[in-house]
C-alpha atoms as a PDB file:
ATOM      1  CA  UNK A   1     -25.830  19.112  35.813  1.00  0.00           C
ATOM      2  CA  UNK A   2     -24.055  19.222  32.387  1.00  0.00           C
ATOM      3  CA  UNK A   3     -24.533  16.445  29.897  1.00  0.00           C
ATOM      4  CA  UNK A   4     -20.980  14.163  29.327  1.00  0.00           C
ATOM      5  CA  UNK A   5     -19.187  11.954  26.631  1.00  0.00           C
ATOM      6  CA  UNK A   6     -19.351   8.447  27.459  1.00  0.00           C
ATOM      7  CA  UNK A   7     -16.125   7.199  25.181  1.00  0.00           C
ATOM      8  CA  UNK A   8     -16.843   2.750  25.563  1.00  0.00           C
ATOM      9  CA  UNK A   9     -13.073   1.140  24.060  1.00  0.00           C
ATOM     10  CA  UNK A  10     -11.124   3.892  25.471  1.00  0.00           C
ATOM     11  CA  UNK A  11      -8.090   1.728  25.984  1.00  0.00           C
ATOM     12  CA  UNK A  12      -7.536   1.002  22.164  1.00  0.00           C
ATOM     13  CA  UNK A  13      -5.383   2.580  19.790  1.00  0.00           C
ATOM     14  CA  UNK A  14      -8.109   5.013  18.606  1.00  0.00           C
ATOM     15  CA  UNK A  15      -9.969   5.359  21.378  1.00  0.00           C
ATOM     16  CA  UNK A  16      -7.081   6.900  23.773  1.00  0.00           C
ATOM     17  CA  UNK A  17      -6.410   9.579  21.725  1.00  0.00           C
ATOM     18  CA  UNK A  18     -10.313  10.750  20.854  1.00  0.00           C
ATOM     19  CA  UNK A  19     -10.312  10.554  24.881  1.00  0.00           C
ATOM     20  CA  UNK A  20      -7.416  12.972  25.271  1.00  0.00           C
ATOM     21  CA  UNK A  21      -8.898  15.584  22.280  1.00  0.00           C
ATOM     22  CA  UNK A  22     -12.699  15.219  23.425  1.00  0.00           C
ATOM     23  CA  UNK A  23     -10.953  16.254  26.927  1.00  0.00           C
ATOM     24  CA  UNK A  24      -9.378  19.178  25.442  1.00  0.00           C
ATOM     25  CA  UNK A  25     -12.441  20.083  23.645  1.00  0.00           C
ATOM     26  CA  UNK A  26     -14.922  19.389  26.470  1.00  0.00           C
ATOM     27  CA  UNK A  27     -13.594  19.190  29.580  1.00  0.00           C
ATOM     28  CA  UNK A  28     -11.450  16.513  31.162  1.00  0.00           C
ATOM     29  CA  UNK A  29     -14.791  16.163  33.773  1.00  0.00           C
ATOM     30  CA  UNK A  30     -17.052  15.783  30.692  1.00  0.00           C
ATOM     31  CA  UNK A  31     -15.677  12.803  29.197  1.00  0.00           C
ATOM     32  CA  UNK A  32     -16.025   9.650  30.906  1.00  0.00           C
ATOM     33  CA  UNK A  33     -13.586   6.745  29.526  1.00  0.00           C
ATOM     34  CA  UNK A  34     -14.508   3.380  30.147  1.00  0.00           C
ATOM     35  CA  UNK A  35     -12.874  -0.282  29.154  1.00  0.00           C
ATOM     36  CA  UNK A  36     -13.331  -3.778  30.236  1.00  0.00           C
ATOM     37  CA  UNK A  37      -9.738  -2.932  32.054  1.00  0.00           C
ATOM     38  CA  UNK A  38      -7.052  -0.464  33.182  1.00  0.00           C
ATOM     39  CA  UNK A  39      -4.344  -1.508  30.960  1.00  0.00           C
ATOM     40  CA  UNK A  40      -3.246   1.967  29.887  1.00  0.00           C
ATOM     41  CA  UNK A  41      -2.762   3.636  33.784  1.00  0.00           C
ATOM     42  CA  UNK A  42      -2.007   6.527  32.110  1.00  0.00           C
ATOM     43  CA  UNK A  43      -5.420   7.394  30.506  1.00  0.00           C
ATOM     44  CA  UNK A  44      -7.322   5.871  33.916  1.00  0.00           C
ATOM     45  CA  UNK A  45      -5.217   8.132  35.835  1.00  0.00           C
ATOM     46  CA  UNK A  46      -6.290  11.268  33.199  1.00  0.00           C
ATOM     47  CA  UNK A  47      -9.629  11.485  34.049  1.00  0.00           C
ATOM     48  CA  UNK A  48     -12.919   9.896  34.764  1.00  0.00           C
ATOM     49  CA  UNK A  49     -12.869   6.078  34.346  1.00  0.00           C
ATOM     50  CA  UNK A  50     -15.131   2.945  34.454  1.00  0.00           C
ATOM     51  CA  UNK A  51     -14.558  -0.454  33.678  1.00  0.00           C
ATOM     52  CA  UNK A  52     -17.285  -1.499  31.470  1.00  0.00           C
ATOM     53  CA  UNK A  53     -18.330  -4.453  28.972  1.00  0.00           C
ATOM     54  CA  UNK A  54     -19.376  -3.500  26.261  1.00  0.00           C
ATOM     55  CA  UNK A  55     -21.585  -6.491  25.693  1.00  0.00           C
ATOM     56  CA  UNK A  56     -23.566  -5.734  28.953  1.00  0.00           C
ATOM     57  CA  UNK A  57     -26.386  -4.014  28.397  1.00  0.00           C
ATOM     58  CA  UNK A  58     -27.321  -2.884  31.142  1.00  0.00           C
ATOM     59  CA  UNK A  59     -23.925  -1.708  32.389  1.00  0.00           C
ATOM     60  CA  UNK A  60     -23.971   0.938  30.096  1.00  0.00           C
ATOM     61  CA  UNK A  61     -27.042   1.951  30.618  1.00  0.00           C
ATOM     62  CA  UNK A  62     -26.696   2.188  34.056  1.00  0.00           C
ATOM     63  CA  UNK A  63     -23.012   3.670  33.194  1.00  0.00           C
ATOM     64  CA  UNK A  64     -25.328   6.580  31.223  1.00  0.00           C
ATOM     65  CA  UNK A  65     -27.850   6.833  33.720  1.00  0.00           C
ATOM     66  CA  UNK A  66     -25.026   7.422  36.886  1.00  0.00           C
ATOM     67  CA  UNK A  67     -23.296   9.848  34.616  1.00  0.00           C
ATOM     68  CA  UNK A  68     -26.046  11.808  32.554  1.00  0.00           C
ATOM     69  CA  UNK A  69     -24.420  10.658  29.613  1.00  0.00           C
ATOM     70  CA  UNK A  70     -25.495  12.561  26.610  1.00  0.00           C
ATOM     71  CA  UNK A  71     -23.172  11.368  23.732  1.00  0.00           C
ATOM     72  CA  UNK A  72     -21.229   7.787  23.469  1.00  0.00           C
ATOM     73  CA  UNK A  73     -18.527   7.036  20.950  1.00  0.00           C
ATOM     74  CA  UNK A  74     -18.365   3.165  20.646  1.00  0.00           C
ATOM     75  CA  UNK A  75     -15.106   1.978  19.992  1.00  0.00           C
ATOM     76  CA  UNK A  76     -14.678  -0.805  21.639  1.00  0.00           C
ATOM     77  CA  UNK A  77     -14.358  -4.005  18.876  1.00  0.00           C
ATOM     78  CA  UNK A  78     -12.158  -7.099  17.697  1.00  0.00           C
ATOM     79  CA  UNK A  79     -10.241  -6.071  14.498  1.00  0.00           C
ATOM     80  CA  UNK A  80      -9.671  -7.922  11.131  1.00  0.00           C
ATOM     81  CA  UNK A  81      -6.960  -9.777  11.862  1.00  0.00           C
ATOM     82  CA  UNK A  82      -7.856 -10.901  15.620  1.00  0.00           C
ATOM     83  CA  UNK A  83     -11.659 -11.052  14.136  1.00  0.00           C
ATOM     84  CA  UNK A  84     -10.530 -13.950  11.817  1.00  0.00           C
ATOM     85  CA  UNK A  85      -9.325 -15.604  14.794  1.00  0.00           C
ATOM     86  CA  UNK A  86     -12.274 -15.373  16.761  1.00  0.00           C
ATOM     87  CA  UNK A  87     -15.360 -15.029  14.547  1.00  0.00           C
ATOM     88  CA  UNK A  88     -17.903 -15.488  16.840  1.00  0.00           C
ATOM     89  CA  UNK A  89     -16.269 -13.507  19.733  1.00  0.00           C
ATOM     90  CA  UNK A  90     -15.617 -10.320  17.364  1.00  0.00           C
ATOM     91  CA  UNK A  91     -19.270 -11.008  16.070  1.00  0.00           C
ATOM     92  CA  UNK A  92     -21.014 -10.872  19.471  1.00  0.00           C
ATOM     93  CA  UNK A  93     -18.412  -8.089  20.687  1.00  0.00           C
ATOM     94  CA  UNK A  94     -18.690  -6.083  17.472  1.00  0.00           C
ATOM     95  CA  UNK A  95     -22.752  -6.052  16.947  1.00  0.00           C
ATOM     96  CA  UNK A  96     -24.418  -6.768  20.740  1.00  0.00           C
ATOM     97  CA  UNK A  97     -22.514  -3.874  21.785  1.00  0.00           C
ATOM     98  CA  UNK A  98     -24.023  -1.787  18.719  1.00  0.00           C
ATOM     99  CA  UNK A  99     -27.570  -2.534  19.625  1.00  0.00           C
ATOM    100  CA  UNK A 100     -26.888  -1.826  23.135  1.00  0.00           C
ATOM    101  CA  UNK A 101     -25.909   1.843  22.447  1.00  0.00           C
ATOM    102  CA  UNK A 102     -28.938   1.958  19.450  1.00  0.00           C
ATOM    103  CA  UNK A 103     -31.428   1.014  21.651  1.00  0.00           C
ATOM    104  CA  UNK A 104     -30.716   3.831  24.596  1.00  0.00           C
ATOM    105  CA  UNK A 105     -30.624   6.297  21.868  1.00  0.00           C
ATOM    106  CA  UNK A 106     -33.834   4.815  20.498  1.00  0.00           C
ATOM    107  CA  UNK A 107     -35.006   5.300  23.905  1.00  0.00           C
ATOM    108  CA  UNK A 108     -34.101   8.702  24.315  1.00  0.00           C
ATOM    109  CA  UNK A 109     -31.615   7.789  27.146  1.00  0.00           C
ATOM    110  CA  UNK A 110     -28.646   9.846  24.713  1.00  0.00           C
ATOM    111  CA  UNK A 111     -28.931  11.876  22.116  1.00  0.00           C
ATOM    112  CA  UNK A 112     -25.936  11.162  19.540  1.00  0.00           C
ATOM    113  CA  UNK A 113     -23.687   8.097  18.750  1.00  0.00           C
ATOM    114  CA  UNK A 114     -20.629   7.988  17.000  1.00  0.00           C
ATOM    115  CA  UNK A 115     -20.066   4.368  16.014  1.00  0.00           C
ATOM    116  CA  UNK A 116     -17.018   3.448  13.749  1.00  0.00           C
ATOM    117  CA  UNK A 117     -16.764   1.680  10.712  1.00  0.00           C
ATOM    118  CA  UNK A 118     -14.199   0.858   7.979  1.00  0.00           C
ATOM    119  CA  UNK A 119     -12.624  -0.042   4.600  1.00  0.00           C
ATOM    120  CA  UNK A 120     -13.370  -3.455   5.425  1.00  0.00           C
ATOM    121  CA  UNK A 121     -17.233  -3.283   5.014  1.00  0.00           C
ATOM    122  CA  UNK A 122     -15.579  -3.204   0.984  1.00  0.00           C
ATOM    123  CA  UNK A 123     -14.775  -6.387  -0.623  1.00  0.00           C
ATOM    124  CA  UNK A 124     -13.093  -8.241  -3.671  1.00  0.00           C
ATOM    125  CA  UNK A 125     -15.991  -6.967  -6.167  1.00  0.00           C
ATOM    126  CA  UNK A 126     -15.787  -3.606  -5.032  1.00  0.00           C
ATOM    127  CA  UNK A 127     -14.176  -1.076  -7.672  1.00  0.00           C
ATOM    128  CA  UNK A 128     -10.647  -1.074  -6.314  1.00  0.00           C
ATOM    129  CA  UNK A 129      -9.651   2.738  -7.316  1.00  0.00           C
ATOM    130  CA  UNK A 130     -11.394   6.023  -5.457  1.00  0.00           C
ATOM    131  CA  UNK A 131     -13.994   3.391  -4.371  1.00  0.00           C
ATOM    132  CA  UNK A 132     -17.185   5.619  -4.624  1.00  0.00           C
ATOM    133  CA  UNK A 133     -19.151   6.488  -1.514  1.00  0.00           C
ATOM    134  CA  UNK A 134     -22.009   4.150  -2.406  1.00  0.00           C
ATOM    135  CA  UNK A 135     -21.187   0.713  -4.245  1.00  0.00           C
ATOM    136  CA  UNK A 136     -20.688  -2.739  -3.792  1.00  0.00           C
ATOM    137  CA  UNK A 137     -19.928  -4.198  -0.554  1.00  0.00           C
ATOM    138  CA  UNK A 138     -19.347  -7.884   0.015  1.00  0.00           C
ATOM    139  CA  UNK A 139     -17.034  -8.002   2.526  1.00  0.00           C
ATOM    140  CA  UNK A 140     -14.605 -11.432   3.190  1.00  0.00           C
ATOM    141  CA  UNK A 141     -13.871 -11.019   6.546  1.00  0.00           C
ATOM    142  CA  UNK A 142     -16.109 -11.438   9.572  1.00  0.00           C
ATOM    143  CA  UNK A 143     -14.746  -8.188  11.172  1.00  0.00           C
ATOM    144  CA  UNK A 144     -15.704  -6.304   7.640  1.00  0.00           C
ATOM    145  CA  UNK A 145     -18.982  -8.601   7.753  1.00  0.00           C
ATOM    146  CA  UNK A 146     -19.858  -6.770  11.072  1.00  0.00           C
ATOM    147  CA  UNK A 147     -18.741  -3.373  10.227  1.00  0.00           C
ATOM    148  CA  UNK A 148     -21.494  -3.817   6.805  1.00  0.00           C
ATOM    149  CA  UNK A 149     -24.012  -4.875   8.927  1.00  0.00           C
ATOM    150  CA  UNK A 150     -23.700  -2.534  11.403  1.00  0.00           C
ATOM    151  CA  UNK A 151     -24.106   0.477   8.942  1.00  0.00           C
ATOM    152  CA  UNK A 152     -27.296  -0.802   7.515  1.00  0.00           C
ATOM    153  CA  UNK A 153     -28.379  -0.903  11.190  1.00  0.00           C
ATOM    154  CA  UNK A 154     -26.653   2.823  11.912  1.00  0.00           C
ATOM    155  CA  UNK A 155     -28.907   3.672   8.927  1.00  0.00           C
ATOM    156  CA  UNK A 156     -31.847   1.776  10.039  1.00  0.00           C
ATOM    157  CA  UNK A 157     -32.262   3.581  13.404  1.00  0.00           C
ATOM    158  CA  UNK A 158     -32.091   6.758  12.026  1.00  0.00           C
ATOM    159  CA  UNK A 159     -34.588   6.056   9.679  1.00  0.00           C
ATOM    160  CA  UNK A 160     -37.038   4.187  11.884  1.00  0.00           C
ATOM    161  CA  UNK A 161     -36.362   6.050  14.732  1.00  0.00           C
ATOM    162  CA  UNK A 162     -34.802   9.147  14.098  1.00  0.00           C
ATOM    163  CA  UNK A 163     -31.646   7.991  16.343  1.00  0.00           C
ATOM    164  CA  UNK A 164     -28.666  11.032  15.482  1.00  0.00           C
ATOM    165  CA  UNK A 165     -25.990   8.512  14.925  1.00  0.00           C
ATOM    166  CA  UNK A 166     -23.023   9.297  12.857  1.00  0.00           C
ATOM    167  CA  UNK A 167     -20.086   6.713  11.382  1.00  0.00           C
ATOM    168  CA  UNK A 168     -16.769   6.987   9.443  1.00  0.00           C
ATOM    169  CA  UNK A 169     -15.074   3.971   7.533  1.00  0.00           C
ATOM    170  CA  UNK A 170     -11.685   4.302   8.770  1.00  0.00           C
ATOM    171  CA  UNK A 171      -8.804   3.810   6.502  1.00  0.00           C
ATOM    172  CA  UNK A 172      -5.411   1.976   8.457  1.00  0.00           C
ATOM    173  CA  UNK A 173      -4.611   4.610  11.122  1.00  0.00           C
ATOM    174  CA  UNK A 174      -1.347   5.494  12.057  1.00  0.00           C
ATOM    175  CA  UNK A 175      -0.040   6.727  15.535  1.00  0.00           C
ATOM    176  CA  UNK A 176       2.884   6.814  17.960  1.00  0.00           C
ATOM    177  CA  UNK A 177       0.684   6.976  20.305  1.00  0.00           C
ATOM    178  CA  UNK A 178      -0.850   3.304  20.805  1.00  0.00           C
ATOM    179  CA  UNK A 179       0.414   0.033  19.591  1.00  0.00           C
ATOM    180  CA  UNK A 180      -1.838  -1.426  16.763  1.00  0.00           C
ATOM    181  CA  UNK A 181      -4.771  -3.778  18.140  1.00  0.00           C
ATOM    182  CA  UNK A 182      -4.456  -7.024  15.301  1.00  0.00           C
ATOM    183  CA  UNK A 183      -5.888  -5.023  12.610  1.00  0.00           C
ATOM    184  CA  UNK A 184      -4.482  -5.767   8.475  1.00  0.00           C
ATOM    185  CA  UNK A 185      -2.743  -2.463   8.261  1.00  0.00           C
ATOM    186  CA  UNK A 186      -1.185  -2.511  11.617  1.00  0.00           C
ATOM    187  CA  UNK A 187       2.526  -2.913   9.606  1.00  0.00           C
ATOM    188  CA  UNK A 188       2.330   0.502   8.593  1.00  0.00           C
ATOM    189  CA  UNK A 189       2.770   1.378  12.636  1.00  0.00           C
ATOM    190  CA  UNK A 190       5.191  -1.177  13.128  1.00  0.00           C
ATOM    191  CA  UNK A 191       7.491  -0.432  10.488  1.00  0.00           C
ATOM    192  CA  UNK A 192       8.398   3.068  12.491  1.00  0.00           C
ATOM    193  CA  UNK A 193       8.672   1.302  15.719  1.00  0.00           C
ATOM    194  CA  UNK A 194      10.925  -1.199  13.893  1.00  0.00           C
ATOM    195  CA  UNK A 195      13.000   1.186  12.223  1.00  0.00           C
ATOM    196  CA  UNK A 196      14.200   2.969  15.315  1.00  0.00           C
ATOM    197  CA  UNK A 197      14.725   0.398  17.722  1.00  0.00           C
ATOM    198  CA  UNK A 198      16.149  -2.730  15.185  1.00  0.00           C
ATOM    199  CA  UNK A 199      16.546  -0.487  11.457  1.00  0.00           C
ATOM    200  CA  UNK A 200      14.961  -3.323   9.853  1.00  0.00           C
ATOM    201  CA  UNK A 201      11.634  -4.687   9.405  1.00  0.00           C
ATOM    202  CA  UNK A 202       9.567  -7.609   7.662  1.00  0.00           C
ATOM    203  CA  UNK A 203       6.596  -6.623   6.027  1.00  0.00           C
ATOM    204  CA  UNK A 204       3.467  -8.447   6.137  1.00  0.00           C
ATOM    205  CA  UNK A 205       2.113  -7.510   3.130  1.00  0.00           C
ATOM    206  CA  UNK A 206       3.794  -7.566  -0.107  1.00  0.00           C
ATOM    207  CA  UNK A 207       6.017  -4.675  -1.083  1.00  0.00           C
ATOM    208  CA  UNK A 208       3.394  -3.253  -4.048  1.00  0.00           C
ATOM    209  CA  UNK A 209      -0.075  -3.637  -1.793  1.00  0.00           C
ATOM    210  CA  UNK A 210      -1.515  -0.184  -1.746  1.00  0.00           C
ATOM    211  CA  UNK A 211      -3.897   0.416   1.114  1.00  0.00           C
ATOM    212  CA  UNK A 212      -5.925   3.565   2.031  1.00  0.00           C
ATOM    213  CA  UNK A 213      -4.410   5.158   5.288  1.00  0.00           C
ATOM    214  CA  UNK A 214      -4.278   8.359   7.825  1.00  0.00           C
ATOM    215  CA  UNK A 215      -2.771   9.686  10.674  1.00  0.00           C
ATOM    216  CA  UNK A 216      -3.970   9.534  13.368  1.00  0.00           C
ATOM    217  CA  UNK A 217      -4.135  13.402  13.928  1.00  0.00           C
ATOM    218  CA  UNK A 218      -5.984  13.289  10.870  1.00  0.00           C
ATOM    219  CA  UNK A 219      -8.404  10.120  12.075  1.00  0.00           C
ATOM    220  CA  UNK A 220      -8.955  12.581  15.297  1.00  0.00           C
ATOM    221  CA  UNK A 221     -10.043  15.263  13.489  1.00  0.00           C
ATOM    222  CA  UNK A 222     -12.017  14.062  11.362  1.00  0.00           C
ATOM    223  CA  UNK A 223     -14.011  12.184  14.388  1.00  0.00           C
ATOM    224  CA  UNK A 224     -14.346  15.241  16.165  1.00  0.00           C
ATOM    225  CA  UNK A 225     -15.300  17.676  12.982  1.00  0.00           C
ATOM    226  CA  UNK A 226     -18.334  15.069  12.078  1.00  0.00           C
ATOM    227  CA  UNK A 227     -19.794  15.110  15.639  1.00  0.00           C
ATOM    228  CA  UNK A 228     -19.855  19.093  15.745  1.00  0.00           C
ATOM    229  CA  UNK A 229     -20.982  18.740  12.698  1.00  0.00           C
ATOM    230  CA  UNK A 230     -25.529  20.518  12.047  1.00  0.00           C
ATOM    231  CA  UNK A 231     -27.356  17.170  12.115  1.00  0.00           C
ATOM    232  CA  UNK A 232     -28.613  18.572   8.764  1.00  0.00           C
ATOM    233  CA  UNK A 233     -25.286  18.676   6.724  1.00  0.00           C
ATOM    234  CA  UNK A 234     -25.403  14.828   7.689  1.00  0.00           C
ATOM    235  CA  UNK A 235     -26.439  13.551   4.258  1.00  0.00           C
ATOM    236  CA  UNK A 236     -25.013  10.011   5.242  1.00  0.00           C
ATOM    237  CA  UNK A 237     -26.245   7.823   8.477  1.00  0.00           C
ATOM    238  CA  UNK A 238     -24.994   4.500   7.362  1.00  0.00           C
ATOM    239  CA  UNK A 239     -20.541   5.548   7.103  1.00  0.00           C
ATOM    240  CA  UNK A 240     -18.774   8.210   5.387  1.00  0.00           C
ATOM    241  CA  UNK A 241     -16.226   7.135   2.945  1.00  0.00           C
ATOM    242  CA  UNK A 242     -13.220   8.646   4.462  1.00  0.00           C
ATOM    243  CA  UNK A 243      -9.245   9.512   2.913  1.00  0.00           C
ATOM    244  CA  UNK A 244      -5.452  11.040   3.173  1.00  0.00           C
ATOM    245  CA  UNK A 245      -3.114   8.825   1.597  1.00  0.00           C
ATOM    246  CA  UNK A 246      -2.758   5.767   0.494  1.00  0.00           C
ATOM    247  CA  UNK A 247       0.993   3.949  -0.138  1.00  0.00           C
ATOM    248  CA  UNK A 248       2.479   0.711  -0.387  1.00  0.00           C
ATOM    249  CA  UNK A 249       5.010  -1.069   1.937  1.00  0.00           C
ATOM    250  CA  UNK A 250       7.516  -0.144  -0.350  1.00  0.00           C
ATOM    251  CA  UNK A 251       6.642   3.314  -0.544  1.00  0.00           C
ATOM    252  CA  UNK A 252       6.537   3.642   3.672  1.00  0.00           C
ATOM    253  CA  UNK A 253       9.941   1.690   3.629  1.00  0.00           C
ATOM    254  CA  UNK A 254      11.376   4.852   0.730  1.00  0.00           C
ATOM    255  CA  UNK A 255      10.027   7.451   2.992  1.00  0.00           C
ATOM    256  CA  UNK A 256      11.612   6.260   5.934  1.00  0.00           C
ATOM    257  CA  UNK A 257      14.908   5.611   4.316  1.00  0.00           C
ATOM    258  CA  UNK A 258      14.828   9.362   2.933  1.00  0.00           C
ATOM    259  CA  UNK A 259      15.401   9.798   7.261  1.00  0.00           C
ATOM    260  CA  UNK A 260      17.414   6.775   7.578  1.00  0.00           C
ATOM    261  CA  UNK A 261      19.480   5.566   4.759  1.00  0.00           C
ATOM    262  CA  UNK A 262      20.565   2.514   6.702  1.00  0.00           C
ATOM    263  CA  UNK A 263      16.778   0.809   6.992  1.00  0.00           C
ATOM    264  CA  UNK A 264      16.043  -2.447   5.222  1.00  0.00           C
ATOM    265  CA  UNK A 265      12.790  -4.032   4.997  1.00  0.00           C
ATOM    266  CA  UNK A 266      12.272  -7.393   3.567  1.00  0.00           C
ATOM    267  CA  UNK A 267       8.489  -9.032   2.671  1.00  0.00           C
ATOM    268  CA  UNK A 268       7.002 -12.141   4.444  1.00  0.00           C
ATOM    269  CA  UNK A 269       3.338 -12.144   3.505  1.00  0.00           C
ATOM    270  CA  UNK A 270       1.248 -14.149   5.604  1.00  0.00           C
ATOM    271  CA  UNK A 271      -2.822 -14.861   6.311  1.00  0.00           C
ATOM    272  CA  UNK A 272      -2.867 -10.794   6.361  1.00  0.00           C
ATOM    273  CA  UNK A 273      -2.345 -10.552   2.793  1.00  0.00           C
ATOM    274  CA  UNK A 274      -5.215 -11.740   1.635  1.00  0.00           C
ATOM    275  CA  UNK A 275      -7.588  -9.533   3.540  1.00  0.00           C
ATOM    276  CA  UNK A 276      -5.755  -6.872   2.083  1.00  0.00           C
ATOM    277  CA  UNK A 277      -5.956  -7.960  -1.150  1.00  0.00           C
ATOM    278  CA  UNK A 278     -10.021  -7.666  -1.289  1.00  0.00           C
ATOM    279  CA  UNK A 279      -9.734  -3.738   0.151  1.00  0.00           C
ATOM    280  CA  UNK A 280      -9.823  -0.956  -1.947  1.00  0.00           C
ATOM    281  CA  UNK A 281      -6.260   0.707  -2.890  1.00  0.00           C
ATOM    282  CA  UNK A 282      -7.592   4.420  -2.828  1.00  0.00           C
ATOM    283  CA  UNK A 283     -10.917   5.932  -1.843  1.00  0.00           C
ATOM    284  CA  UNK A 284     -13.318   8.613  -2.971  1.00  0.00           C
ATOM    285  CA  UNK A 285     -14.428  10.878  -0.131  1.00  0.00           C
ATOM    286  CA  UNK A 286     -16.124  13.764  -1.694  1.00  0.00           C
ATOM    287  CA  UNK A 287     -19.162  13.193  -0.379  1.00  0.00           C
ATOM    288  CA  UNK A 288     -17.791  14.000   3.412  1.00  0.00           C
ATOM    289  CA  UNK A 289     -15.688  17.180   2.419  1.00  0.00           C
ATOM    290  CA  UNK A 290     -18.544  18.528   0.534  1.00  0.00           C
ATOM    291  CA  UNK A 291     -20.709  17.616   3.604  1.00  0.00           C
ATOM    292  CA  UNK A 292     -19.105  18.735   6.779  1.00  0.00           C
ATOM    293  CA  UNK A 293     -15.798  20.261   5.137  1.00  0.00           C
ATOM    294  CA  UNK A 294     -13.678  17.353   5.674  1.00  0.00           C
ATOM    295  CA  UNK A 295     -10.131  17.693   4.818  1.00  0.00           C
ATOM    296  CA  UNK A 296      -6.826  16.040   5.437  1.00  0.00           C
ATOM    297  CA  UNK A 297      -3.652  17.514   6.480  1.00  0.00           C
ATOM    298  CA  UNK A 298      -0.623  15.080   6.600  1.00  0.00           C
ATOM    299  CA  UNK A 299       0.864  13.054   3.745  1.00  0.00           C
ATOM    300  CA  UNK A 300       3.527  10.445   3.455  1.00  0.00           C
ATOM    301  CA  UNK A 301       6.463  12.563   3.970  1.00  0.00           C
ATOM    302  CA  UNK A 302       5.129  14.519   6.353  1.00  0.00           C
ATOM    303  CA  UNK A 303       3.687  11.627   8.465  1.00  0.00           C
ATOM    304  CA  UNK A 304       7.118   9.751   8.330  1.00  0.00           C
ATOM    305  CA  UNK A 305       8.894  13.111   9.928  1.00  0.00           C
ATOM    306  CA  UNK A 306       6.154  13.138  12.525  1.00  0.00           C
ATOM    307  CA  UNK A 307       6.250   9.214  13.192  1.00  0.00           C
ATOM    308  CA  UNK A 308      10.372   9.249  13.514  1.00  0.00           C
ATOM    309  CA  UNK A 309      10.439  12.368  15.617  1.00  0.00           C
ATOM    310  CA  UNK A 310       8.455  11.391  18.026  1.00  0.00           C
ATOM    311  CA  UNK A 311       9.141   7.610  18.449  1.00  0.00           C
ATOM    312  CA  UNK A 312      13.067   8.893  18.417  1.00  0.00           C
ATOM    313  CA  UNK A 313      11.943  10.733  21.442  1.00  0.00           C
ATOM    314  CA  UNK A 314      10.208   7.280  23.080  1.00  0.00           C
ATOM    315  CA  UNK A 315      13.196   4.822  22.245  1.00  0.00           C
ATOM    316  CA  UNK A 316      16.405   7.285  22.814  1.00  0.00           C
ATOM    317  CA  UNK A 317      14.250  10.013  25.780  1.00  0.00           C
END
């Protein structure tokens, strides 16, 4: 019996499309999906599917056990902006359901983890331009709080117990895809769905914030390439500093005018704002490209032409 991919948070915005490439890479048999429901049919109907909590233990070890599970990509967790809402629920959400997966590796149940992290382990104090692989982190948020935490326990495991886990910080992904799940950069998706279905949008940052960001073809790839990646090129088991581009409203609202000249965006900052004011505006990621070759293939423009084509396809199809 082959070993499998146990992907927990398949239903979010990352997680369904690491589902569909791991499926393409692997085998559509290989990779189990599993969420707490089956609110995207179409990725339950893809393939193998559980519902599963990722708070309950021994679900997913049972889940692993039932399914020979070999490798799990965690992605199940309560963003920034929802995490402010509900501290303690994106607390006990965000780390229980780290341990869980930490301790079956610990206990040799599987033998890699992927585990996510993000910009938001960085803080107000952190050096704001090509933030540097390792510096300060005091993170404002209790999502970013987590995500900090979490790597020095990514790193911890390794150390103490030799568990192969590997993490990214993810900049603000963009996709067609999936709608954004209540996360600080989530504008920079809505602003394409916006501009083809109303040709006007409201911004909830202000027009000059500059935010890290990627595609999500990029995010995908860059998932994938660190998981393949010799367990010996892995220099890094707390999170990889990770980049492509990094814009401001104003600049996302000029590219998308360069397709549609009509488009207006106006600025309403809200609660949003201010998380985004204590992340980094551009980051260093040297340390992953020299490691396992990482690289980046879409910018702005070429993002935008993507973005339109395909949600022009969605609204008008």
């Amino acid at each position: 019996m082959s070993s499998k991919i146990l992907i927990i948070g398949a239903c979010g915005q990352i997680g369904t499309e690491l589902t569909t490439k791991l499926r393409e890479i692997h085998g559509v048999n290989n990779v189990i999906a599993s969420d707490i429901n089956t609110r995207k049919l179409d990725l339950v109907n893809a393939g193998p599917f559980v519902i599963l909590d990722a708070k309950n233990f021994n679900a997913i070890k049972d889940c692993c056990i039932n399914n020979n599970i070999d490798t799990v990509y965690l992605m199940a967790a309560l963003l920034s902006a929802t995490g402010e809402k509900y501290p303690m629920e994106a607390w006990d959400l965000n780390m229980n359901s780290l341990f869980h997966v930490l301790n079956l590796a610990k206990g040799g149940q599987i033998k890699k983890v992927f585990w996510p992290s993000s910009i938001a382990v960085f803080g107000p104090t952190t050096p704001s331009l090509n933030t540097p692989q390792h510096t300060i982190c005091e993170p404002t948020t209790v999502y970013g709080i987590t995500k900090q935490v979490g790597e020095r326990w990514c790193e911890y495991y390794y150390n103490k117990y030799g568990v192969d886990v590997r993490s990214i910080r993810y900049p603000g992904i963009i996709s067609y895809k999936a709608m954004p799940g209540g996360g600080t950069t989530d504008y920079a998706v809505e602003i394409y769905h916006q501009a083809i279905k109303e040709g006007k949008y409201t911004s909830f940052l202000s027009k000059n914030t500059n935010l890290p960001m990627m595609f999500m073809d990029d995010a995908i790839k860059a998932t994938t390439d660190i998981m393949a990646a010799p367990a010996k090129n892995i220099s890094i088991r707390s999170s990889y500093n990770l980049a492509a581009i990094s814009f401001t409203p104003e600049e996302i609202a000029n590219s998308i005018k360069a397709e549609i000249p009509e488009f207006n965006i106006s600025y309403k900052p809200d609660f949003r704002q201010a998380i985004a004011d204590s992340w980094p505006a551009s980051i260093d990621d040297s340390v992953a490209r020299n490691d396992w070759n990482w690289s980046h293939e879409f910018d702005l423009k070429t993002m935008t032409a993507e973005m339109l084509t395909q949600l022009r396809k969605k609204y008008n199809g």
